[in-house]
Protein backbone atom coordinates (compact mmCIF):
# COMPACT_ATOMS: atom_id res chain seq x y z
CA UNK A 1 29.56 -88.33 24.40
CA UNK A 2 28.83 -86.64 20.75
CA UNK A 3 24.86 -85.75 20.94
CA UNK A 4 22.96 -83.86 17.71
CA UNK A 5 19.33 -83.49 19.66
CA UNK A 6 17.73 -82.98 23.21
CA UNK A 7 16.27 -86.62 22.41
CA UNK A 8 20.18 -87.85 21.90
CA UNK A 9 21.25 -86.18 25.07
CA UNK A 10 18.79 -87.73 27.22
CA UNK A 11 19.33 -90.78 26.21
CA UNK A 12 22.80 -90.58 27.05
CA UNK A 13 21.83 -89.30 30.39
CA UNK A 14 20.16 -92.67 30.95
CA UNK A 15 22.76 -94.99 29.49
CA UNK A 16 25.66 -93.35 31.68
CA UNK A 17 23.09 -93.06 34.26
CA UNK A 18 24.57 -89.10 35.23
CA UNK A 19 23.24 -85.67 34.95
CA UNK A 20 23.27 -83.06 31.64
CA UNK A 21 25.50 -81.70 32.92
CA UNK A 22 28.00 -84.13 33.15
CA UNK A 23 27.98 -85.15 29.90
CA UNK A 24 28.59 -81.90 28.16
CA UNK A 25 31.51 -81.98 30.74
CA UNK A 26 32.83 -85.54 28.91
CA UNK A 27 32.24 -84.00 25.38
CA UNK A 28 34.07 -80.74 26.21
CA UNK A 29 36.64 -83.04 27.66
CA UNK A 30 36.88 -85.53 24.87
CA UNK A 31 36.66 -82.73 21.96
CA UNK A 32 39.71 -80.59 23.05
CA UNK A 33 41.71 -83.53 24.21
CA UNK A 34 41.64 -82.15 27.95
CA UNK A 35 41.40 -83.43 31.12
CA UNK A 36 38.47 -82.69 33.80
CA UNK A 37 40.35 -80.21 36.00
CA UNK A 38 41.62 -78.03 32.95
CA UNK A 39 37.47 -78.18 31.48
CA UNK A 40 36.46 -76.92 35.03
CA UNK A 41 38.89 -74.82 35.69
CA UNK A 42 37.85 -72.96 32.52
CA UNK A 43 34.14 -72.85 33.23
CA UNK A 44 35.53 -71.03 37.00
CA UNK A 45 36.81 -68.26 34.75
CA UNK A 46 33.61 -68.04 33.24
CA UNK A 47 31.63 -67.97 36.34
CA UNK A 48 34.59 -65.36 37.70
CA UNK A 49 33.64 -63.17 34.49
CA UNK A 50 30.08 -63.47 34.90
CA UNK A 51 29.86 -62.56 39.08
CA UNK A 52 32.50 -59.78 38.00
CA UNK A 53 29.90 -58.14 35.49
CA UNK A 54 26.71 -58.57 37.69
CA UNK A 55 28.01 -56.92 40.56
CA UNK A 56 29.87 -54.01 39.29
CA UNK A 57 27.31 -51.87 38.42
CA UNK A 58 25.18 -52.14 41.34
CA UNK A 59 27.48 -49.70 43.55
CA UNK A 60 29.29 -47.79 40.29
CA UNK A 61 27.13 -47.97 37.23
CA UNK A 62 28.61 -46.76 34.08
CA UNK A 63 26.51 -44.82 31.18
CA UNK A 64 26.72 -47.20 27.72
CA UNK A 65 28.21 -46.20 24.57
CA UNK A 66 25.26 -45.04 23.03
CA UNK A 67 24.24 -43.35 26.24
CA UNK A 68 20.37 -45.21 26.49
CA UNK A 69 21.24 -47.34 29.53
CA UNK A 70 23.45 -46.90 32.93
CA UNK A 71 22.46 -46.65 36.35
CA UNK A 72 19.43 -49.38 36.28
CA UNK A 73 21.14 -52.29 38.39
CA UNK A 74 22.06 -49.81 41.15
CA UNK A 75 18.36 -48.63 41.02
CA UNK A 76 17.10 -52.26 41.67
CA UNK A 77 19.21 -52.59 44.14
CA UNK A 78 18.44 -49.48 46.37
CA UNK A 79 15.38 -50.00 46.05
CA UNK A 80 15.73 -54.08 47.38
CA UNK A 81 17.73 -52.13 50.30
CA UNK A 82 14.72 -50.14 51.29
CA UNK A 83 12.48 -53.06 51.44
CA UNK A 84 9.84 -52.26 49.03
CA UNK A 85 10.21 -54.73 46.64
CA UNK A 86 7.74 -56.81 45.42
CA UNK A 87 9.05 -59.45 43.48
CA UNK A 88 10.62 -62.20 45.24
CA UNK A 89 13.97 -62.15 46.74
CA UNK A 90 15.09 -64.63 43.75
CA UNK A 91 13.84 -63.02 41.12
CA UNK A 92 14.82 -59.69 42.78
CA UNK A 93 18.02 -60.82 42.47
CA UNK A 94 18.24 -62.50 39.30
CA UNK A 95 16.66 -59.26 37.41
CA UNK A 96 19.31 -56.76 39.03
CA UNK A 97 22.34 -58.85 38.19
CA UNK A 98 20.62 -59.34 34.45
CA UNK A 99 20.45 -55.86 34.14
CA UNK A 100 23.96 -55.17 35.46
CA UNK A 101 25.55 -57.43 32.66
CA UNK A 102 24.02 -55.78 30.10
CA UNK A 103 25.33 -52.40 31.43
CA UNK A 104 28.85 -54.10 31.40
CA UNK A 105 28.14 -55.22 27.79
CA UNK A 106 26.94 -52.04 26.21
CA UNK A 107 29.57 -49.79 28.40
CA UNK A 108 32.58 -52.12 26.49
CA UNK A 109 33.32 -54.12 29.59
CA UNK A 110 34.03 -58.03 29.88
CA UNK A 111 31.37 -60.05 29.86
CA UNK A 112 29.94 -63.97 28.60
CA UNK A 113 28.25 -64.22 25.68
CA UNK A 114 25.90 -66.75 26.92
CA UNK A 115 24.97 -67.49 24.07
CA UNK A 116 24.96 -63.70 22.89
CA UNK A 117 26.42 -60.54 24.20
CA UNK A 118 22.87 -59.03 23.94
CA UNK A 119 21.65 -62.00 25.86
CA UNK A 120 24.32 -62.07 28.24
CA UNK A 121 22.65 -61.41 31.54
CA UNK A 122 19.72 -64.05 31.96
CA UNK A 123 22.67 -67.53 32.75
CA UNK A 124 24.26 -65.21 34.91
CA UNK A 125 21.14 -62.97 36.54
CA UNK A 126 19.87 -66.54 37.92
CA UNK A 127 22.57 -68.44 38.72
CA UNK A 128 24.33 -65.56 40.83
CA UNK A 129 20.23 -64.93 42.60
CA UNK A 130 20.03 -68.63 43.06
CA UNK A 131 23.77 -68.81 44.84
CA UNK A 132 22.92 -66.20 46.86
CA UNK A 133 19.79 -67.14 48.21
CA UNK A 134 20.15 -71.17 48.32
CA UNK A 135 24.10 -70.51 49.18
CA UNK A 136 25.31 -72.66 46.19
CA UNK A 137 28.94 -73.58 46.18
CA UNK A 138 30.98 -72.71 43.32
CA UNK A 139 31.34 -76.07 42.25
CA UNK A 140 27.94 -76.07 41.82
CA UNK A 141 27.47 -73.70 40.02
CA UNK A 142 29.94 -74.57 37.34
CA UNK A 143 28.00 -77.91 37.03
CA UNK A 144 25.24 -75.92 36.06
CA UNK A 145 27.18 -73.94 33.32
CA UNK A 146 28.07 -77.18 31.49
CA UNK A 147 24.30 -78.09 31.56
CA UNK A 148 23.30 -74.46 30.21
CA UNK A 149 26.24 -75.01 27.76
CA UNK A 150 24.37 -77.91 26.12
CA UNK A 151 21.21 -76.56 25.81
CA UNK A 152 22.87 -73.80 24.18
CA UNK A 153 25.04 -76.09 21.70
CA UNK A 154 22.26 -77.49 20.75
CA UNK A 155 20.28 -74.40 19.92
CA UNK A 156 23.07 -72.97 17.89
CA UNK A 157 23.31 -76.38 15.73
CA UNK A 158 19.96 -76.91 15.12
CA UNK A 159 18.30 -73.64 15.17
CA UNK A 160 19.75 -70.04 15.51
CA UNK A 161 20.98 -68.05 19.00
CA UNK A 162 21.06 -64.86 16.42
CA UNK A 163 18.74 -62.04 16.50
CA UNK A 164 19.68 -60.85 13.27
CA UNK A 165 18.13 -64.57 11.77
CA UNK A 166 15.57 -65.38 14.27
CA UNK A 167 14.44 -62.28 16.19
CA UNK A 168 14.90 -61.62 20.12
CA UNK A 169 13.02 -65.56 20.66
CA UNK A 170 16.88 -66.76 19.60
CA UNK A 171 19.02 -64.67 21.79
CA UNK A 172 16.71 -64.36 24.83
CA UNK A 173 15.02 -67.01 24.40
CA UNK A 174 17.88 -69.23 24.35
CA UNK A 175 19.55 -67.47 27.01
CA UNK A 176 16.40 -68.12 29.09
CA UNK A 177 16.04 -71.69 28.40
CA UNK A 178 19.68 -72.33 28.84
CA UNK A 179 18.72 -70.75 32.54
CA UNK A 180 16.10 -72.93 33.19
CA UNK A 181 17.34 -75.98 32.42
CA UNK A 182 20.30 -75.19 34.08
CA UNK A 183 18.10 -74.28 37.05
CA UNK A 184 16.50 -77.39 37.48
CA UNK A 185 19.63 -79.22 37.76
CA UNK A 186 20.89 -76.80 40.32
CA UNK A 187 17.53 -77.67 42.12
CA UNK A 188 17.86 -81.30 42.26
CA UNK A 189 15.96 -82.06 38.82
CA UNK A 190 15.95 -84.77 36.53
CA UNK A 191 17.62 -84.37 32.75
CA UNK A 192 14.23 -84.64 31.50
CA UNK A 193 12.58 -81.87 33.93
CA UNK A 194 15.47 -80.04 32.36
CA UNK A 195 14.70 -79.89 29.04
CA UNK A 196 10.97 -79.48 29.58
CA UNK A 197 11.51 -76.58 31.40
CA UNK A 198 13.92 -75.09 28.42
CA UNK A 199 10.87 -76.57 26.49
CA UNK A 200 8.42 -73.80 28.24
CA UNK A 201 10.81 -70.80 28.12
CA UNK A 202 11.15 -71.32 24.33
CA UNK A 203 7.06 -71.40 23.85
CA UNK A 204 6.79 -68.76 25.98
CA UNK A 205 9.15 -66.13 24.32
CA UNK A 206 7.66 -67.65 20.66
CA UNK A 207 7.86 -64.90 18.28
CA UNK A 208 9.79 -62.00 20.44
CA UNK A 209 11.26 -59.63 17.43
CA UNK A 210 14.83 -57.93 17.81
CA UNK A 211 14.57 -54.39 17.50
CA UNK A 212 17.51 -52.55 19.39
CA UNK A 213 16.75 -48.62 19.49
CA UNK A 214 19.47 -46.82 17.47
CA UNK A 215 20.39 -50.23 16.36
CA UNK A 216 22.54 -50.61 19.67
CA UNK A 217 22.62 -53.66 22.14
CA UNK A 218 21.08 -51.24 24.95
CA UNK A 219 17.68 -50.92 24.98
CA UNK A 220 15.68 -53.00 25.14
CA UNK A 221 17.55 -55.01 25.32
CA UNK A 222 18.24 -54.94 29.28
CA UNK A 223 14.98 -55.33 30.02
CA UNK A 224 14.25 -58.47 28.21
CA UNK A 225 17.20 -59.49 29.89
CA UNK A 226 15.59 -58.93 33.22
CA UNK A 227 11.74 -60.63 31.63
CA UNK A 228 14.69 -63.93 30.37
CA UNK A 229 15.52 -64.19 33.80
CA UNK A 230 11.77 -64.31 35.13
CA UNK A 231 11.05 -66.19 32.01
CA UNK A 232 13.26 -69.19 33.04
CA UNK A 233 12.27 -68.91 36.70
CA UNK A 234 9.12 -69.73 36.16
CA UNK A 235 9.60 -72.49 33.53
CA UNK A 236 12.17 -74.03 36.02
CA UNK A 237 9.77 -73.98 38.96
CA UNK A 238 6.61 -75.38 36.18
CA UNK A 239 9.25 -78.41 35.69
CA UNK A 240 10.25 -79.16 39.36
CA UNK A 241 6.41 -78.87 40.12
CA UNK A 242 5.81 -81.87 38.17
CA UNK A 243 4.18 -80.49 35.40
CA UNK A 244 4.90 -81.82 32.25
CA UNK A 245 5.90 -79.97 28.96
CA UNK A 246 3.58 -81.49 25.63
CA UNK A 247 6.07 -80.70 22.97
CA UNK A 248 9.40 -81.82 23.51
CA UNK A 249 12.32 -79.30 23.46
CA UNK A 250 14.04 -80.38 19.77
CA UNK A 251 10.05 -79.69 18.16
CA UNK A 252 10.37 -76.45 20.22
CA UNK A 253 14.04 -75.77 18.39
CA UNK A 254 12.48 -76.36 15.36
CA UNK A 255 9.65 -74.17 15.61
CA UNK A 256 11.41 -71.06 17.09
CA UNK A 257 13.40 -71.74 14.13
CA UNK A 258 10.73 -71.68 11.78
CA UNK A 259 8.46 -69.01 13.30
CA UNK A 260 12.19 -66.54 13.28
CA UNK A 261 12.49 -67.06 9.43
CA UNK A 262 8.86 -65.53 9.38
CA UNK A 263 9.94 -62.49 11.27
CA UNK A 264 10.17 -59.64 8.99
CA UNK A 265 13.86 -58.49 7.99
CA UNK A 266 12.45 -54.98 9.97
CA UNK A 267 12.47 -56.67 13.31
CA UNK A 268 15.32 -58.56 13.45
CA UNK A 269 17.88 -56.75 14.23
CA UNK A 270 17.50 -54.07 11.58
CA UNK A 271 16.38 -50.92 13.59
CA UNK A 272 13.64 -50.80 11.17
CA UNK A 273 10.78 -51.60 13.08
CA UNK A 274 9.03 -52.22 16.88
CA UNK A 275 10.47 -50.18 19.65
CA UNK A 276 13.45 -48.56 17.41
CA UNK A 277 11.27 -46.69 15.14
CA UNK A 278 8.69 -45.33 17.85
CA UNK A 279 8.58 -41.33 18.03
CA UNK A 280 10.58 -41.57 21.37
CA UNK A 281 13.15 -43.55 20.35
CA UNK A 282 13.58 -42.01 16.92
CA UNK A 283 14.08 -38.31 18.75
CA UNK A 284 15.97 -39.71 21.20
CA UNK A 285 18.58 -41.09 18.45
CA UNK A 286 18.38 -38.10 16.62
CA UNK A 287 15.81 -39.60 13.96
CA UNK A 288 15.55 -42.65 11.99
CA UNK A 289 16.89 -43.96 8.94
């Protein structure tokens, strides 16, 4: 079940005639020398980690360590209560919970790196929306997690999920098209709907720096989080439309790889540039370096 590209995977989805999914569930299987239920059972705790993190916040919010963020997920979701929101109830959803991880994350709580801690909120953000509003078993949902998984692997063998090497495009980016492609699964796509739609998120973001105000996974982080999420929505329902994706998603890898080795060393990761070094962000960290 050992696959090194996208082009690999799906062709292994055709042989064995099964889902992505599915067959990142035989490699995980076959690599640790465990059986299905022990796999799954472990992916539960990950989707018991990841519903614990986006709903704490939204009814006790906690101020991160470096004080920039706290209190936004509870904000989104009074303000869903009310009724005067104006985004869909999915992406409603999907942009709270991403929000709330991140709050978890920069406030030292548990959370899954998926595939980064600063990232950590867009797998979660829709799959959680998507449960609640399509009322997704469980079992489901796991499913999905193996497919995200293997978009993920292969991002972090062939490319980068770093923002320190690539810029923002590698941790939300990734995060995003792990989402969508694990979202077109969930919605009764095909592998290769799957990957286009990962395909789209990754063009999309193309080129997104890192640039963390104070140098801390807060802000803004949370909200590109929250744009992930809506990022990967949107791919997902592109794909399960129909429509197509030109470039396929390893030439994607490749060029997100290429285009992050471009970013300068000031925005990626550094502090040293974009949003960190604005007049705002400098006074509010007590200037800059």
């Amino acid at each position: 079940m050992e696959f090194n590209s996208a082009k690999e995977l799906l062709e292994l989805c055709r042989k064995e005639h099964c889902p992505i999914s599915e067959i990142m569930r035989r490699r995980e299987c076959a690599l640790g020398e465990r059986n299905r239920d022990v796999v799954d059972h472990r992916m539960a705790q990950v989707l018991e980690i990841m519903r614990s993190s986006a709903s704490q916040p939204l009814k006790n919010p906690v101020r991160s360590m470096g004080g920039l963020i706290g209190g936004e997920a509870k904000k989104l979701y009074r303000h869903a209560a009310k009724g005067k929101a104006i985004c869909g109830d999915v992406l409603l959803r999907a942009i709270t919970y991403a929000v709330a991880v991140l709050e978890v994350n920069a406030s030292m709580g548990l959370i899954v790196a998926a595939p980064t801690a600063g990232s950590a909120g867009v797998v979660p953000g829709l799959m959680l929306a998507l449960q609640d509003c399509y009322k997704i078993s469980d079992d489901r949902l796991v499913d999905a997690l193996f497919n995200a998984g293997a978009v993920g692997y292969l991002a972090m063998r062939n490319a980068t999920v770093a923002g320190a090497v690539g810029g923002c495009q590698a941790e939300i980016g990734v995060a995003a098209a792990m989402a969508a492609s694990a979202t077109v699964e969930l919605m009764g796509g095909t592998p290769e709907q799957c990957l286009d739609a990962a395909s789209t998120v990754l063009m999309n973001m193309l080129g997104l720096v890192c640039d963390p105000v104070g140098g801390l996974v807060e802000y803004p982080c949370q909200n590109r989080n929250a744009a992930g999420a809506a990022n990967a929505l949107l791919a997902a329902e592109f794909s399960l439309s129909g429509i197509s994706q030109l470039i396929p998603f390893d030439e994607m890898l490749d060029t997100m790889y290429a285009v992050g080795r471009h970013i300068p060393l000031e925005l990626r990761e550094t502090a040293l540039g974009g949003c960190a070094v604005t007049p705002s962000a400098c006074e509010r960290c007590g200037g800059c370096g």
